[in-house]
PDB file of N, CA and C in Angstrom:
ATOM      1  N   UNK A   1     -11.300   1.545  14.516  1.00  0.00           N
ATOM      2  CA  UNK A   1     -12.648   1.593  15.084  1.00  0.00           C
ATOM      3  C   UNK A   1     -12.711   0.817  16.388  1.00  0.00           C
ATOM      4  N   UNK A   2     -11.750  -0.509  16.250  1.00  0.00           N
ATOM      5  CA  UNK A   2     -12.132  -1.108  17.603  1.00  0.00           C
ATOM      6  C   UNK A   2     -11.268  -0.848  18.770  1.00  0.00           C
ATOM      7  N   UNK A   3     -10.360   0.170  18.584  1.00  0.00           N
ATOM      8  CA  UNK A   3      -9.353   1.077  19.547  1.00  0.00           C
ATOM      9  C   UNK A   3     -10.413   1.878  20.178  1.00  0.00           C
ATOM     10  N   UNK A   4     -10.932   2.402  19.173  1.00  0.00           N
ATOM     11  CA  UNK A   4     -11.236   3.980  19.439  1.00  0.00           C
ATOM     12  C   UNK A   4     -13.131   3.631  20.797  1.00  0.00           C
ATOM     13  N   UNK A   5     -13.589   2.457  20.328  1.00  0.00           N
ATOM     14  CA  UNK A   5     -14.393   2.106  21.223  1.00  0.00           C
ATOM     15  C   UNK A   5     -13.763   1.071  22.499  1.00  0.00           C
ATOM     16  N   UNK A   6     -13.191   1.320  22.713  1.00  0.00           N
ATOM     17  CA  UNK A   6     -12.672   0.341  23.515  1.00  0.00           C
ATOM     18  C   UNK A   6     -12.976   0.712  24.759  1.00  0.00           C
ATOM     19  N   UNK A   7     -13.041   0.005  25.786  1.00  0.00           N
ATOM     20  CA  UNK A   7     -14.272   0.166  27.250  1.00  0.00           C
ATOM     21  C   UNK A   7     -15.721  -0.106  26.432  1.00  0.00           C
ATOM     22  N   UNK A   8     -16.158  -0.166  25.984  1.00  0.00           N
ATOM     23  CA  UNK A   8     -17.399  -0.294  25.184  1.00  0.00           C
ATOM     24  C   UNK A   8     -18.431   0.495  25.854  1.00  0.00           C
ATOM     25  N   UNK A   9     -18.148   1.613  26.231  1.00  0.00           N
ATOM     26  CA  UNK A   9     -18.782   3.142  26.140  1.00  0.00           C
ATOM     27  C   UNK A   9     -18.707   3.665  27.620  1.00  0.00           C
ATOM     28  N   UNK A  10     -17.511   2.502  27.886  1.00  0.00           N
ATOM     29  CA  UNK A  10     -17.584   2.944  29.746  1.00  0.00           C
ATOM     30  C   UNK A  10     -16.503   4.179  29.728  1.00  0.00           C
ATOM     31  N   UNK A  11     -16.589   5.320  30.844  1.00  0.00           N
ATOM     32  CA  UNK A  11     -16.389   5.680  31.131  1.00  0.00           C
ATOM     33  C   UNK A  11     -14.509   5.319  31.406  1.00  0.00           C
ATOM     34  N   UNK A  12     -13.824   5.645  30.584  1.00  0.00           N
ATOM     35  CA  UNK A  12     -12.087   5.390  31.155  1.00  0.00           C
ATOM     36  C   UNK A  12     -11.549   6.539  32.042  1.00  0.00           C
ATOM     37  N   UNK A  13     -10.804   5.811  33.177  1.00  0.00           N
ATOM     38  CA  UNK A  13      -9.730   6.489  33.971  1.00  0.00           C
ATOM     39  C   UNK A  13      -9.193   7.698  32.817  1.00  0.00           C
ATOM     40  N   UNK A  14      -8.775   8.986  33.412  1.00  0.00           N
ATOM     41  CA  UNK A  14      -8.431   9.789  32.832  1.00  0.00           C
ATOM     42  C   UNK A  14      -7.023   9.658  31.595  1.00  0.00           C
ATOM     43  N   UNK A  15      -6.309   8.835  32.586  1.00  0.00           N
ATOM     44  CA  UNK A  15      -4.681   9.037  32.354  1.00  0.00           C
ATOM     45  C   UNK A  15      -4.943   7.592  31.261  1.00  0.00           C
ATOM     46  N   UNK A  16      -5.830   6.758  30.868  1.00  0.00           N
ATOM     47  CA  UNK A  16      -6.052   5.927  30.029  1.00  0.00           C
ATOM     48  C   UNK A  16      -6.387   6.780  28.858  1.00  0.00           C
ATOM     49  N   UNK A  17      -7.768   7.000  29.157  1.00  0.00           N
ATOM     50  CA  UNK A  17      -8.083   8.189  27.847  1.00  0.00           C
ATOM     51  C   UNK A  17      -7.411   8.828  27.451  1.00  0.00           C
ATOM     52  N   UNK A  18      -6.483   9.393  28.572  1.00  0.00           N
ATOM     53  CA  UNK A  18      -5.356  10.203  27.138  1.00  0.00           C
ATOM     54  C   UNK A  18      -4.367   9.598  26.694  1.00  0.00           C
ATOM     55  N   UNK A  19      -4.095   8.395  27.419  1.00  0.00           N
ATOM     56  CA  UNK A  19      -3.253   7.334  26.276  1.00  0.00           C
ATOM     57  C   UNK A  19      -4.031   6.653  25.036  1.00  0.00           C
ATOM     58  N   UNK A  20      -5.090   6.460  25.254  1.00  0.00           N
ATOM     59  CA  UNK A  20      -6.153   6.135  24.017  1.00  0.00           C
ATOM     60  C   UNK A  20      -6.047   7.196  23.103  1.00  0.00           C
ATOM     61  N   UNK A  21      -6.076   8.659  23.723  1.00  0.00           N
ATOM     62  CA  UNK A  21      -6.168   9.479  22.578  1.00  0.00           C
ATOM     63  C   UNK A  21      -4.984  10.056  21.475  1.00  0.00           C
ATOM     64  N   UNK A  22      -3.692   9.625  22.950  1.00  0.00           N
ATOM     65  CA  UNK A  22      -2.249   9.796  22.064  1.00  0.00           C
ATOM     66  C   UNK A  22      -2.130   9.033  21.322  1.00  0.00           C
ATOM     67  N   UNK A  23      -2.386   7.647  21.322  1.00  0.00           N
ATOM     68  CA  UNK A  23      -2.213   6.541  20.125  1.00  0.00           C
ATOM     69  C   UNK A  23      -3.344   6.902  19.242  1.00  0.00           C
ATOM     70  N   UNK A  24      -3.999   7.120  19.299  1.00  0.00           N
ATOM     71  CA  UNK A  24      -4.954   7.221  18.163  1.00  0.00           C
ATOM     72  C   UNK A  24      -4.801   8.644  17.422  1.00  0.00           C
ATOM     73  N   UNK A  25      -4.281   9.461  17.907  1.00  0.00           N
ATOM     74  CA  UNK A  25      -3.737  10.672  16.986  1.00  0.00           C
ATOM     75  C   UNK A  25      -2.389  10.122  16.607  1.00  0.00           C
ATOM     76  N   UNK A  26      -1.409   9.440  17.007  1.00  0.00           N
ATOM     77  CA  UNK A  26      -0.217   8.571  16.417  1.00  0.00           C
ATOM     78  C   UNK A  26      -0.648   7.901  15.643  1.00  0.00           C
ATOM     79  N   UNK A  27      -1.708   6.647  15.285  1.00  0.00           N
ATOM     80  CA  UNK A  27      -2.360   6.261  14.575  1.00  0.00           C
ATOM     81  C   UNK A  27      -2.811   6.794  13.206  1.00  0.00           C
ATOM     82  N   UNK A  28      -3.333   8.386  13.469  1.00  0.00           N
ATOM     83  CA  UNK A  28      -3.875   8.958  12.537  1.00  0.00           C
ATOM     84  C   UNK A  28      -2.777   9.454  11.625  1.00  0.00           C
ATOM     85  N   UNK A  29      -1.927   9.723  12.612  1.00  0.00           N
ATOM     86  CA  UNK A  29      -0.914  10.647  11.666  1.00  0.00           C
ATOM     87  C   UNK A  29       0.238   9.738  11.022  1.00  0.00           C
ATOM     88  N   UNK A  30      -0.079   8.801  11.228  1.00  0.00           N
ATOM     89  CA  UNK A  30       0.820   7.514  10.498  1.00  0.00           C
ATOM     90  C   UNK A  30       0.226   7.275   8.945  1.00  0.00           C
ATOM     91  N   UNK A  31      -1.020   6.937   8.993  1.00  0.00           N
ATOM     92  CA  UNK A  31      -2.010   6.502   8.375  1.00  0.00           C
ATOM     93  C   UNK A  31      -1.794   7.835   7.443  1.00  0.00           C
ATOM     94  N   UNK A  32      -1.969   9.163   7.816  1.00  0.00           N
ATOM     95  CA  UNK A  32      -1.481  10.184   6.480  1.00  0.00           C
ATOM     96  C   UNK A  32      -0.653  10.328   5.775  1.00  0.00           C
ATOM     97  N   UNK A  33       0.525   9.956   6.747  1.00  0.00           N
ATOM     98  CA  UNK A  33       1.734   9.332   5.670  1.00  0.00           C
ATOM     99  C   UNK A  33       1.799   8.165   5.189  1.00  0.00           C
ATOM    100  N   UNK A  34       1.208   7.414   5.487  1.00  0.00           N
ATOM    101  CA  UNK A  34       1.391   6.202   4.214  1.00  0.00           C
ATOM    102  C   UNK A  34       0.613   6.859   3.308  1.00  0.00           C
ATOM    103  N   UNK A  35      -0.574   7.097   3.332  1.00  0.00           N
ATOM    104  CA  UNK A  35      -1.545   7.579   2.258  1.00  0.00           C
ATOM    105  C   UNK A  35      -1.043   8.427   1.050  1.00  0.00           C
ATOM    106  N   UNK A  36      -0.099   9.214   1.774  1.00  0.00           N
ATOM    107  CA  UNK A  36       0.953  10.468   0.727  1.00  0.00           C
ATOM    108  C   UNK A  36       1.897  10.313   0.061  1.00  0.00           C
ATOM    109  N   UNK A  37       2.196   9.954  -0.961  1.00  0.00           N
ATOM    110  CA  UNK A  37       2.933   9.280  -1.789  1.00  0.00           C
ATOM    111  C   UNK A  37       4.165   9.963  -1.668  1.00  0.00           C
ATOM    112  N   UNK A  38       4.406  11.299  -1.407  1.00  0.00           N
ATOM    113  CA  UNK A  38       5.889  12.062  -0.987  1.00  0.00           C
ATOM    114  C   UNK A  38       6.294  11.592  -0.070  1.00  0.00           C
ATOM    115  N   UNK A  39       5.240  11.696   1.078  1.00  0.00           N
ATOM    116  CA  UNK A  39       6.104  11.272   2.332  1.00  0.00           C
ATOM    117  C   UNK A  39       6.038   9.688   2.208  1.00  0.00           C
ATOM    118  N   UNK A  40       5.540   8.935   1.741  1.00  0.00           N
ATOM    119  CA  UNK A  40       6.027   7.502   1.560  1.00  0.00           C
ATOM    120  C   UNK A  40       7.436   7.739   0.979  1.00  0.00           C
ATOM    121  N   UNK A  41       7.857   8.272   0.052  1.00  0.00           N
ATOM    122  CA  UNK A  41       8.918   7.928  -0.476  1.00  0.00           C
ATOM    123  C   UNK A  41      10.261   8.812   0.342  1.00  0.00           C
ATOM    124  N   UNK A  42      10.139  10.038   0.805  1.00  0.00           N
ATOM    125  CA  UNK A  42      11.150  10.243   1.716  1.00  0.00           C
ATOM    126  C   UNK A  42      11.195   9.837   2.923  1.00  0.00           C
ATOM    127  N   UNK A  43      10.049   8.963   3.427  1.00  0.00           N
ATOM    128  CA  UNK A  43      10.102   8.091   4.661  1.00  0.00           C
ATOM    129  C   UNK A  43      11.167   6.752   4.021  1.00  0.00           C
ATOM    130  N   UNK A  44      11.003   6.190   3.170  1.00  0.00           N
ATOM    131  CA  UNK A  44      11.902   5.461   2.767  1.00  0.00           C
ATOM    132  C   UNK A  44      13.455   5.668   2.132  1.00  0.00           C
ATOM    133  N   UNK A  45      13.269   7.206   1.565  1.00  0.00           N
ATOM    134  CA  UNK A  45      14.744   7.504   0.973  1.00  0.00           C
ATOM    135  C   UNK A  45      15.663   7.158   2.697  1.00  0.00           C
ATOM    136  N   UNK A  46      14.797   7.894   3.574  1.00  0.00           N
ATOM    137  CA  UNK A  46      15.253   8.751   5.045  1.00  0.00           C
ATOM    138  C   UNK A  46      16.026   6.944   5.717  1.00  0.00           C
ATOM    139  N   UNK A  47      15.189   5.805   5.434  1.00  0.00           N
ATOM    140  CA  UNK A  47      15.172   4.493   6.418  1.00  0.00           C
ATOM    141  C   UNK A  47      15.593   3.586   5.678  1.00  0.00           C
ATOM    142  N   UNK A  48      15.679   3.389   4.015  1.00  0.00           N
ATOM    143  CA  UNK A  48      15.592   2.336   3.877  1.00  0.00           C
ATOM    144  C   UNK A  48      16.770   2.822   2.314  1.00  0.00           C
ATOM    145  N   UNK A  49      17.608   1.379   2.509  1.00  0.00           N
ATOM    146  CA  UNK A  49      18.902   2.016   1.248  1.00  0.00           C
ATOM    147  C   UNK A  49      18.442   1.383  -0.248  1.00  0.00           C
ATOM    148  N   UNK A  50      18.625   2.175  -1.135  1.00  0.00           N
ATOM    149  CA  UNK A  50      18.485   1.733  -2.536  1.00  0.00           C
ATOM    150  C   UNK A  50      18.023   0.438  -3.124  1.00  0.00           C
ATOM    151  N   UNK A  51      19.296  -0.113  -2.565  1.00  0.00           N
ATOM    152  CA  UNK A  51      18.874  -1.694  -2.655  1.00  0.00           C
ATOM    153  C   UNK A  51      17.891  -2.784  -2.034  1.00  0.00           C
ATOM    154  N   UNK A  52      16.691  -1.974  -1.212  1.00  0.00           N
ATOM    155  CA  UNK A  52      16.123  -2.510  -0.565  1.00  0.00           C
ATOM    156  C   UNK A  52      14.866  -2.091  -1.370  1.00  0.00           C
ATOM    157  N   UNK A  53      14.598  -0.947  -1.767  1.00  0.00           N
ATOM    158  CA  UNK A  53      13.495  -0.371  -3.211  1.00  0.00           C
ATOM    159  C   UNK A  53      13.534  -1.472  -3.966  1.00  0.00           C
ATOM    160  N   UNK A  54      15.031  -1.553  -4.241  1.00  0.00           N
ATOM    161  CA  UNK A  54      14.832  -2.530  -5.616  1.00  0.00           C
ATOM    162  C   UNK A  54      14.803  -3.800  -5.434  1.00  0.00           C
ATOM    163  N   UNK A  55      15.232  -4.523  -4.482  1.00  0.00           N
ATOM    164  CA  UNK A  55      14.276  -5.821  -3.863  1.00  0.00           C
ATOM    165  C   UNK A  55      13.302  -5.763  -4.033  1.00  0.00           C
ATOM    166  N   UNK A  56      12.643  -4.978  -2.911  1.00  0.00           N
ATOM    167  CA  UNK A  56      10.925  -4.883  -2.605  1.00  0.00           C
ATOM    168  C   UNK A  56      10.140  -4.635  -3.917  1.00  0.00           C
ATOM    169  N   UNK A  57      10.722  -4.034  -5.150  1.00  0.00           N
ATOM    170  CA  UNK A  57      10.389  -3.524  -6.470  1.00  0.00           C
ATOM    171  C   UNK A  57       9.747  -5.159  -7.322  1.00  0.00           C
ATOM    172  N   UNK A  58      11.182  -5.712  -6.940  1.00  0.00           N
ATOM    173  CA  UNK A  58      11.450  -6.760  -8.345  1.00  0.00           C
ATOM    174  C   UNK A  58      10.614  -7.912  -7.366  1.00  0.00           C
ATOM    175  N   UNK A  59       9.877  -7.927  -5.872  1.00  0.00           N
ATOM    176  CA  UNK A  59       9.404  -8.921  -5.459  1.00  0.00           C
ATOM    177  C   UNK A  59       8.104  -8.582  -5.533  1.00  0.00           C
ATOM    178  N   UNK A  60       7.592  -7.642  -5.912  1.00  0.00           N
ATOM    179  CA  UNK A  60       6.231  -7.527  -6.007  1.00  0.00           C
ATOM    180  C   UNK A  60       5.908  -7.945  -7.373  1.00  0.00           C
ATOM    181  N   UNK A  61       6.965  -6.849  -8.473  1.00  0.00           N
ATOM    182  CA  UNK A  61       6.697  -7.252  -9.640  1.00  0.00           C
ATOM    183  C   UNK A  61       6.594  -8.916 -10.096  1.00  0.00           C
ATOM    184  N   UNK A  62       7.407  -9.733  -9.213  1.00  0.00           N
ATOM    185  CA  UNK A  62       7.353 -11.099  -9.173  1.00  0.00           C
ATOM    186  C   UNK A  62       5.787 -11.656  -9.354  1.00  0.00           C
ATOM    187  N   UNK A  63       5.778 -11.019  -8.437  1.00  0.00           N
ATOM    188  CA  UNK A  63       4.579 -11.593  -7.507  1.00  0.00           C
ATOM    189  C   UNK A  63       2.709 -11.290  -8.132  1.00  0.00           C
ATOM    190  N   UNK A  64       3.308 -10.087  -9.043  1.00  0.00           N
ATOM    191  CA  UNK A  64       2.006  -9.509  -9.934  1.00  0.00           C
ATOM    192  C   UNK A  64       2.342 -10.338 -10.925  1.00  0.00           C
ATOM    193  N   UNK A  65       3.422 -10.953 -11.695  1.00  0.00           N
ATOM    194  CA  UNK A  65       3.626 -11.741 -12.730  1.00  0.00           C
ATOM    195  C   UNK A  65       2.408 -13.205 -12.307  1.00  0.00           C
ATOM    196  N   UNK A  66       3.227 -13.687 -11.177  1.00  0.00           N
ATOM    197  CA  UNK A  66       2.207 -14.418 -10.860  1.00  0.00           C
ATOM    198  C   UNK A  66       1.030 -14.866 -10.811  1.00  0.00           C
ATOM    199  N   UNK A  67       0.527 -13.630 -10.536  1.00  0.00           N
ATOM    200  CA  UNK A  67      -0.898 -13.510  -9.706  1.00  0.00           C
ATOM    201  C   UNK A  67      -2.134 -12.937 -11.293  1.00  0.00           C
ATOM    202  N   UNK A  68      -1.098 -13.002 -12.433  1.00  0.00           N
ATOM    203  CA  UNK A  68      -1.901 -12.734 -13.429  1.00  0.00           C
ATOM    204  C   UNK A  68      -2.222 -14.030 -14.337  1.00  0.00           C
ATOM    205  N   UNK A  69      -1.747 -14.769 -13.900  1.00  0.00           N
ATOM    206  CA  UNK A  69      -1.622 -16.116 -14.281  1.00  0.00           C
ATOM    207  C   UNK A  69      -3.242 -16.683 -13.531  1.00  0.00           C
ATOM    208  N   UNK A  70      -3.216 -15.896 -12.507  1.00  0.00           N
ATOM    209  CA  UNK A  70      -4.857 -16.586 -11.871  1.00  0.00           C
ATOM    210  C   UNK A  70      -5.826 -15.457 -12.194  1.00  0.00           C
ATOM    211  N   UNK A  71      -5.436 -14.130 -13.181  1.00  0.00           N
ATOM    212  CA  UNK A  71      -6.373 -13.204 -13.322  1.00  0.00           C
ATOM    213  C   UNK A  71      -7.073 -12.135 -12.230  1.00  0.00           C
ATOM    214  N   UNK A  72      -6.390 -11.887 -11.221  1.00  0.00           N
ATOM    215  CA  UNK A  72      -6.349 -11.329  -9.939  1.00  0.00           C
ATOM    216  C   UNK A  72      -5.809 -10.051 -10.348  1.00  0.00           C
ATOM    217  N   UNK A  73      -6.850  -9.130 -11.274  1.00  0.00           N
ATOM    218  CA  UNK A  73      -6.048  -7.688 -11.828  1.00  0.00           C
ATOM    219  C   UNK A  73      -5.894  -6.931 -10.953  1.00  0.00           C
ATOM    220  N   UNK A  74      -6.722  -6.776  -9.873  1.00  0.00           N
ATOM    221  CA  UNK A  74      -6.806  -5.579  -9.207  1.00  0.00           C
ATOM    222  C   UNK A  74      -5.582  -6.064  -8.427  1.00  0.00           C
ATOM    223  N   UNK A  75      -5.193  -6.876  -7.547  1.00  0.00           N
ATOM    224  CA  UNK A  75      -3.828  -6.830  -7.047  1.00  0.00           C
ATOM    225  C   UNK A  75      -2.541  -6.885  -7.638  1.00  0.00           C
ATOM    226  N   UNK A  76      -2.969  -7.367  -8.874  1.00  0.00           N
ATOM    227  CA  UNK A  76      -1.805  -7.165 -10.172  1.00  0.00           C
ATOM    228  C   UNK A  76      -1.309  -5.646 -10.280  1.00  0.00           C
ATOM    229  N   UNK A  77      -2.369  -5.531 -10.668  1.00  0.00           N
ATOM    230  CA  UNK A  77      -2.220  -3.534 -10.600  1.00  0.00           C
ATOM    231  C   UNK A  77      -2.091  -2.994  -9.815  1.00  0.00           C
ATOM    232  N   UNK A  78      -2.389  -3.107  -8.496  1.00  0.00           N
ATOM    233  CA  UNK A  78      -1.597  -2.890  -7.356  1.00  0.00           C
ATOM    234  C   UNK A  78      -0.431  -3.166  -7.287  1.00  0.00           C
ATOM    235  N   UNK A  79      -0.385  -4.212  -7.307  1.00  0.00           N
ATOM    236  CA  UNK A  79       1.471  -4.777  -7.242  1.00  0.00           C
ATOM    237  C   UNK A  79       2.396  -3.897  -8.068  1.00  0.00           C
ATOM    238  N   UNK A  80       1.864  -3.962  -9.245  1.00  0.00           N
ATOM    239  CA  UNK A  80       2.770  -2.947 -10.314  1.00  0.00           C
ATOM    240  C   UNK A  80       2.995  -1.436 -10.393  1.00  0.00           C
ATOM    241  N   UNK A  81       1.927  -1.278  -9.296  1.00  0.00           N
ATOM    242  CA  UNK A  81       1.880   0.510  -9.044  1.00  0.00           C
ATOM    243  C   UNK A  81       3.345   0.577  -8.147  1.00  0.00           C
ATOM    244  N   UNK A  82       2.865  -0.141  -6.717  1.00  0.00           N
ATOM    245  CA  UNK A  82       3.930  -0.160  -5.622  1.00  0.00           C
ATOM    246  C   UNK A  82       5.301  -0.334  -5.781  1.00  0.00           C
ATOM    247  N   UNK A  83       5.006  -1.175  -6.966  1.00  0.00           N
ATOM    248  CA  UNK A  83       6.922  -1.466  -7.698  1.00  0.00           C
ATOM    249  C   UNK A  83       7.211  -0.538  -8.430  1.00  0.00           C
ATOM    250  N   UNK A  84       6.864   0.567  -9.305  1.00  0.00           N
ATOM    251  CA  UNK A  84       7.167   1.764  -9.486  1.00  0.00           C
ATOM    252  C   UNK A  84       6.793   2.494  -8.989  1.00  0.00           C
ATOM    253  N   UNK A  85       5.858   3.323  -7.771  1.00  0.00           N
ATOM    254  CA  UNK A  85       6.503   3.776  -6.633  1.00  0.00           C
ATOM    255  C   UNK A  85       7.772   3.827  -5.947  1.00  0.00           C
ATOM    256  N   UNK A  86       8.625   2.130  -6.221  1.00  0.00           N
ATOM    257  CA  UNK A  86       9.733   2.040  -5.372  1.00  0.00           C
ATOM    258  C   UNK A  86      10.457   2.402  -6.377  1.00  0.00           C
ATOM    259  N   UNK A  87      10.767   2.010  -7.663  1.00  0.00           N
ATOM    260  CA  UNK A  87      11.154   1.876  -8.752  1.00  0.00           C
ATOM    261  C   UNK A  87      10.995   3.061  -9.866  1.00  0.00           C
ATOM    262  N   UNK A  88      10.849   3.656 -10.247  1.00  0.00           N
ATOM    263  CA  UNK A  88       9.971   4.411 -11.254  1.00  0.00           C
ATOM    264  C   UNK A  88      10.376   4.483 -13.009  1.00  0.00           C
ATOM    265  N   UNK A  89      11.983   4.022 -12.866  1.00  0.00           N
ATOM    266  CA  UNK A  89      12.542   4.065 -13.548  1.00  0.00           C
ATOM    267  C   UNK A  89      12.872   2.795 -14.609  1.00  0.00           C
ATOM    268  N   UNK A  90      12.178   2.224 -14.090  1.00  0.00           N
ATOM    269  CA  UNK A  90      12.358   0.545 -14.472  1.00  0.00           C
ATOM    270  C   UNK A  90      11.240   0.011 -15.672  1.00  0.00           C
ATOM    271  N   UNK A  91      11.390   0.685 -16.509  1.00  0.00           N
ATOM    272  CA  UNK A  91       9.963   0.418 -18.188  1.00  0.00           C
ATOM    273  C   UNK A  91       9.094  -0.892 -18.000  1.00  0.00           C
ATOM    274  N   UNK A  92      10.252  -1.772 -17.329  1.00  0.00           N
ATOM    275  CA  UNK A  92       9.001  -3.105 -17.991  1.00  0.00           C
ATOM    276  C   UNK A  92       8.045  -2.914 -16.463  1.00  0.00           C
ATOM    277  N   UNK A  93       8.443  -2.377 -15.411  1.00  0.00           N
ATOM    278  CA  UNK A  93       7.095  -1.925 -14.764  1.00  0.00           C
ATOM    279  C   UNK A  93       5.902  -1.868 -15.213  1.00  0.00           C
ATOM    280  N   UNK A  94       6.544  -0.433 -16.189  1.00  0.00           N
ATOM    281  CA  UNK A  94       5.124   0.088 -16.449  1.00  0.00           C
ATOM    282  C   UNK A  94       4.605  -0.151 -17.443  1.00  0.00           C
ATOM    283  N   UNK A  95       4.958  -0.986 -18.306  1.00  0.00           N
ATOM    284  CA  UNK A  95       4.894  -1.751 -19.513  1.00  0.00           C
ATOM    285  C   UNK A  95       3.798  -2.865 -19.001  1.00  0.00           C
ATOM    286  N   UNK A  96       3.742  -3.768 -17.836  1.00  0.00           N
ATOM    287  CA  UNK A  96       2.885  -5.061 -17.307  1.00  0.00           C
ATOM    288  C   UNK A  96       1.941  -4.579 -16.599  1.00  0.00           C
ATOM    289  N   UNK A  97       2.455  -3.154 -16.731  1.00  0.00           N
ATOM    290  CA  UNK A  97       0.849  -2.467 -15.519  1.00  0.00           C
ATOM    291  C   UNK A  97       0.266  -2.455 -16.574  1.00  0.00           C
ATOM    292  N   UNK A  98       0.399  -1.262 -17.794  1.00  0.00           N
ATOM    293  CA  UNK A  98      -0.233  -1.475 -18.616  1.00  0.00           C
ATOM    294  C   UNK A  98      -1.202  -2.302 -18.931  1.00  0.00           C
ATOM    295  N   UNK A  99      -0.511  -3.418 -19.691  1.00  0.00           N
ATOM    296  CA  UNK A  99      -0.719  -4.638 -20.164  1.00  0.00           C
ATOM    297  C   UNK A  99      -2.193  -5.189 -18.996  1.00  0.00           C
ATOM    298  N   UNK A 100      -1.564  -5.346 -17.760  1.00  0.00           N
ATOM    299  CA  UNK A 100      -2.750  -5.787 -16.887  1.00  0.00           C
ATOM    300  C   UNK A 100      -4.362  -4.716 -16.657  1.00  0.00           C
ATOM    301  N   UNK A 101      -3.814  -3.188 -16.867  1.00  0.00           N
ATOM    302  CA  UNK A 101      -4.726  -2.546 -16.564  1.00  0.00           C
ATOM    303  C   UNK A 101      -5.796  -2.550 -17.937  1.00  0.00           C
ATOM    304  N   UNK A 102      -5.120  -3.094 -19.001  1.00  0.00           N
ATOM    305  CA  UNK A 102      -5.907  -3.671 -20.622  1.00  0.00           C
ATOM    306  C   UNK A 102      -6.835  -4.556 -20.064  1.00  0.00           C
ATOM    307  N   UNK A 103      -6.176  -5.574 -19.640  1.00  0.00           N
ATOM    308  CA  UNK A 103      -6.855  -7.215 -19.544  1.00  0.00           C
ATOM    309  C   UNK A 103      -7.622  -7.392 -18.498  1.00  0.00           C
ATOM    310  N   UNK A 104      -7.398  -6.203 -17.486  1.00  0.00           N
ATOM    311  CA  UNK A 104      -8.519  -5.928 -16.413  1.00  0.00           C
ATOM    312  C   UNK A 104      -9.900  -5.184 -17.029  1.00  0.00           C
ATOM    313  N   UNK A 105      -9.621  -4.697 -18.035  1.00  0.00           N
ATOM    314  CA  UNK A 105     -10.757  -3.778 -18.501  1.00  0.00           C
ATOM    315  C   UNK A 105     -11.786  -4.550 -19.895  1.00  0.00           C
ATOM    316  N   UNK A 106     -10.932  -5.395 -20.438  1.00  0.00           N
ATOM    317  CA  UNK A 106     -11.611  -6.438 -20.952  1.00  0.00           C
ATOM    318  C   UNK A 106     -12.097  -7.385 -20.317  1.00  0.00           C
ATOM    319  N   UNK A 107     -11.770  -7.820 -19.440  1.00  0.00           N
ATOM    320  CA  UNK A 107     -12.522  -8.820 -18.450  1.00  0.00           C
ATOM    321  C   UNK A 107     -13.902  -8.287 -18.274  1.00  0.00           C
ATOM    322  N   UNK A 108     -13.453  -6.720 -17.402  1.00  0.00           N
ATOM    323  CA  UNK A 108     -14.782  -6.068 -16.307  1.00  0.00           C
ATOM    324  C   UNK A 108     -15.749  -5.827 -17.782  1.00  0.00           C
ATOM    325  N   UNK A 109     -15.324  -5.600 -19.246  1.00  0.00           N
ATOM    326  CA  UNK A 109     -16.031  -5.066 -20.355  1.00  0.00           C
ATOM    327  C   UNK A 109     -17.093  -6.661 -20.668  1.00  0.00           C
ATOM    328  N   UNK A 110     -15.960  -7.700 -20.473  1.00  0.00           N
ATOM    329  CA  UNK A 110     -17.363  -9.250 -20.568  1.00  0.00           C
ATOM    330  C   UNK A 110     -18.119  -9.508 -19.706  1.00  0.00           C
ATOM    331  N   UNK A 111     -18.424  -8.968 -18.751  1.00  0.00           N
ATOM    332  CA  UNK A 111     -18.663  -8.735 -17.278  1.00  0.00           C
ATOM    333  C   UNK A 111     -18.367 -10.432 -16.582  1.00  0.00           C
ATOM    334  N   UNK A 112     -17.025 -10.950 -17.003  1.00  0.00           N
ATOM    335  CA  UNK A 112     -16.598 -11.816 -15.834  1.00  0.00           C
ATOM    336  C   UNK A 112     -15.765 -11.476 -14.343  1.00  0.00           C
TER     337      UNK A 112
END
């Protein structure tokens, strides 16, 4: 939003505006692929090697272990999605998503 107003409604040099408008259609079309869960993952088969999934896998899952300890479900469950995204194959993933997406729903059910 604050690209896309930028001059704050002045009038831009031509050859600006259409660099404003190439980045911001680069912008857009970035933003669709992250959003797409295929092309997230063959953007990464394509850039990034095995062992770097399963890093990024086992450091989130870390990190949702953590973060359930302070009751922070919704990024818990986030965390645990993204690590099987990278991962898919890995049970106790989806075993603590589980588990968190329970203890998130009993919480929101006491309304704390």
């Amino acid at each position: 939003d604050e690209y896309e107003n930028y001059g704050g409604g002045k009038e831009l040099p031509d050859d600006v505006r259409k660099l404003k408008d190439e980045i911001l259609t680069n912008i857009e079309s970035c933003y669709l692929q992250v959003k797409d869960e295929d092309a997230r993952r063959a953007t990464r088969k394509k850039f990034y090697e095995p062992q770097q999934h399963e890093f990024s896998a086992d450091l989130l899952f870390t990190q949702g272990e953590m973060l359930m300890v302070r009751h922070q479900w919704d990024t818990v469950i986030d965390n645990f999605q993204r690590a099987i995204e990278l991962m898919p194959t890995v049970g106790k993933y989806r075993q603590f998503l589980q588990q968190a997406q329970q203890k998130a729903r009993a919480r929101a059910g006491s309304g704390e």
